[in-house]
Protein backbone atom coordinates (compact mmCIF):
# COMPACT_ATOMS: atom_id res chain seq x y z
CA UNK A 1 8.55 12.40 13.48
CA UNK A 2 8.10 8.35 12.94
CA UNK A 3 8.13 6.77 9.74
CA UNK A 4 5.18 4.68 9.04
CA UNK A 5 4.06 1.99 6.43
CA UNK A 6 0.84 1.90 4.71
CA UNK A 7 0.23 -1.43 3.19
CA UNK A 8 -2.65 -1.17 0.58
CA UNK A 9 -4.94 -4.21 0.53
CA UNK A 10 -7.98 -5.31 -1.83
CA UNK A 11 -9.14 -2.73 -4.32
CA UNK A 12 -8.46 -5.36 -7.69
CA UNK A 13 -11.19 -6.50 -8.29
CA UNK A 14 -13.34 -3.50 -9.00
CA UNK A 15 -10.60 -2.06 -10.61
CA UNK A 16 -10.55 -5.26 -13.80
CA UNK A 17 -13.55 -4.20 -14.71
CA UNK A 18 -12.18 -0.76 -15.34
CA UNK A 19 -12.20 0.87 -18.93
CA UNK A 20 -8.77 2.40 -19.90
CA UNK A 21 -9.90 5.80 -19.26
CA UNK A 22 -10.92 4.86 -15.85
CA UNK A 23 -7.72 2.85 -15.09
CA UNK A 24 -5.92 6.27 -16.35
CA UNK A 25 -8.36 8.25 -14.13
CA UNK A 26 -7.77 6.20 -10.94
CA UNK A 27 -4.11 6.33 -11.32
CA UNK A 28 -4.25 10.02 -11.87
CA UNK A 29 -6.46 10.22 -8.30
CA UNK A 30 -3.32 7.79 -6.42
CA UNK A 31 -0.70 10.21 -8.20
CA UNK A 32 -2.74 13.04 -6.92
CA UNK A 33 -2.86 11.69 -3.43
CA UNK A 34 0.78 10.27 -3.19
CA UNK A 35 2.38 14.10 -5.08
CA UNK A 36 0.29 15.79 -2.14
CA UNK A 37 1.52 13.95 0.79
CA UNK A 38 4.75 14.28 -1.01
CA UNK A 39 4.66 18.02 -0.75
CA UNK A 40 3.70 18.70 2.40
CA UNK A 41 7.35 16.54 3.54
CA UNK A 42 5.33 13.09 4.37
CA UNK A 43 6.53 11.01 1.80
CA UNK A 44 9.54 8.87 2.27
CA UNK A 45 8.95 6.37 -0.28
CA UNK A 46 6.72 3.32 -1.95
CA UNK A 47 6.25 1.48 -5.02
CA UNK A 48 3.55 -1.08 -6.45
CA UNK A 49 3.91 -4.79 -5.81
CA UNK A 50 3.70 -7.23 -8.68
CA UNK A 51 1.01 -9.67 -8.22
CA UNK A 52 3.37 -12.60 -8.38
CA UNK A 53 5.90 -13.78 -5.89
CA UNK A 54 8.14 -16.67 -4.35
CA UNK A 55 7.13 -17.67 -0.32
CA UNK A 56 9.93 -19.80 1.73
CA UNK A 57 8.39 -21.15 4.57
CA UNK A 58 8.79 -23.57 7.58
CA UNK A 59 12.46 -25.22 9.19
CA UNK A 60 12.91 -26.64 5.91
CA UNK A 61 12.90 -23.49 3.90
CA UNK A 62 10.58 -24.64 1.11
CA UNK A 63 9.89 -22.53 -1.78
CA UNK A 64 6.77 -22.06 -3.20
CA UNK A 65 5.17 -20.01 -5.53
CA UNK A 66 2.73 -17.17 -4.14
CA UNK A 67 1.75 -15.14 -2.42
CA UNK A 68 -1.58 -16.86 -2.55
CA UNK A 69 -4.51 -15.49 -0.71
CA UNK A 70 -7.71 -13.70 -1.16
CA UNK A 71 -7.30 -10.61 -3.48
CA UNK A 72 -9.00 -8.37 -0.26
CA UNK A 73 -6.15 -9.53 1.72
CA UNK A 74 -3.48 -9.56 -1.23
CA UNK A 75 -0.75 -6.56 -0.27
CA UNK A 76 -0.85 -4.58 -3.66
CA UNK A 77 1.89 -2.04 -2.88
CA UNK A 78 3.04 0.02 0.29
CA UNK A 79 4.28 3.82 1.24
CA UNK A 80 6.22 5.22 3.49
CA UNK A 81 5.68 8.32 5.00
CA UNK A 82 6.59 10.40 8.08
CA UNK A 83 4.30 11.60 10.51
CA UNK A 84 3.47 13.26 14.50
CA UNK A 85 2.02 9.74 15.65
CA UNK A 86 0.10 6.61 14.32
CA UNK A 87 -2.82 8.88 14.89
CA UNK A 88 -1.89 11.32 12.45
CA UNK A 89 -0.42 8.77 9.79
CA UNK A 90 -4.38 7.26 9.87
CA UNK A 91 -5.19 10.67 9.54
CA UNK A 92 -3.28 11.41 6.36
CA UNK A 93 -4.14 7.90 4.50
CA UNK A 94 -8.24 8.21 5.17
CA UNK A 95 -7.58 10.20 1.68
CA UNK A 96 -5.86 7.35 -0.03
CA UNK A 97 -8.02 6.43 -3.41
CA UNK A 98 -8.36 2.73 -2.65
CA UNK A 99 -11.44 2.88 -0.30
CA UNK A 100 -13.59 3.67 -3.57
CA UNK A 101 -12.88 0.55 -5.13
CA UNK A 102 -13.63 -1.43 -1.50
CA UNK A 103 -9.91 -2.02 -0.67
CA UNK A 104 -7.97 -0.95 2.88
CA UNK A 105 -4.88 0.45 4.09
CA UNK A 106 -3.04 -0.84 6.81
CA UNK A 107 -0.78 1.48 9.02
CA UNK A 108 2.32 0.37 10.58
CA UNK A 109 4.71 2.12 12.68
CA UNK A 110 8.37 1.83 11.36
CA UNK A 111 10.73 0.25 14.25
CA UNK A 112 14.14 1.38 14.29
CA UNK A 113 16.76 -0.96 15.00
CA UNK A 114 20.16 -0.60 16.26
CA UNK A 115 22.63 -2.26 14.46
């Protein structure tokens, strides 16, 4: 088994219009979702992202404040989770409740390194 990333994109901005019973109702569909992969041994971790952020870029190491780019591009939180192949790991986050508020998840195989 590999251990993969899913980096969940987009998905805001439908979600600000949300009432509070529908904010409590979407996060009860991602808790549903994330305790099920959980179960069946995927999950290895994963947390939300806060919105806000610090970016050092370039030779000079220059600190800005960010990250700053379109909200369907923004990285809104990530999981990790173990599966057969990059195949399967697809597979298991084409249930993931973001795509009904428009967003995406990106799959990424884990490298190991040797240290």
């Amino acid at each position: 088994m590999t251990n993969y990333m899913f980096f969940f994109r987009g998905g805001d901005a439908a979600q600000a219009n949300f009432s509070p019973e529908q904010m409590q109702a979407n996060m009860q569909k991602w808790s549903g979702w994330i305790q099920g992969l959980a179960q069946k041994g995927h999950v290895k971790g994963g947390e939300p992202l806060d919105r806000g952020g610090k970016v050092i870029s370039g030779k000079n190491r220059v600190i800005t404040d960010g990250p700053y780019a379109e909200a369907k591009d923004l990285v809104g939180g990530y999981l990790i989770v173990t599966a057969e192949s990059l195949d399967h790991a697809a597979e298991l986050a084409k249930n993931c409740p973001i795509f009904e508020q428009d967003g995406a998840v990106e799959v990424r195989a884990i490298q190991q390194m040797q240290m």
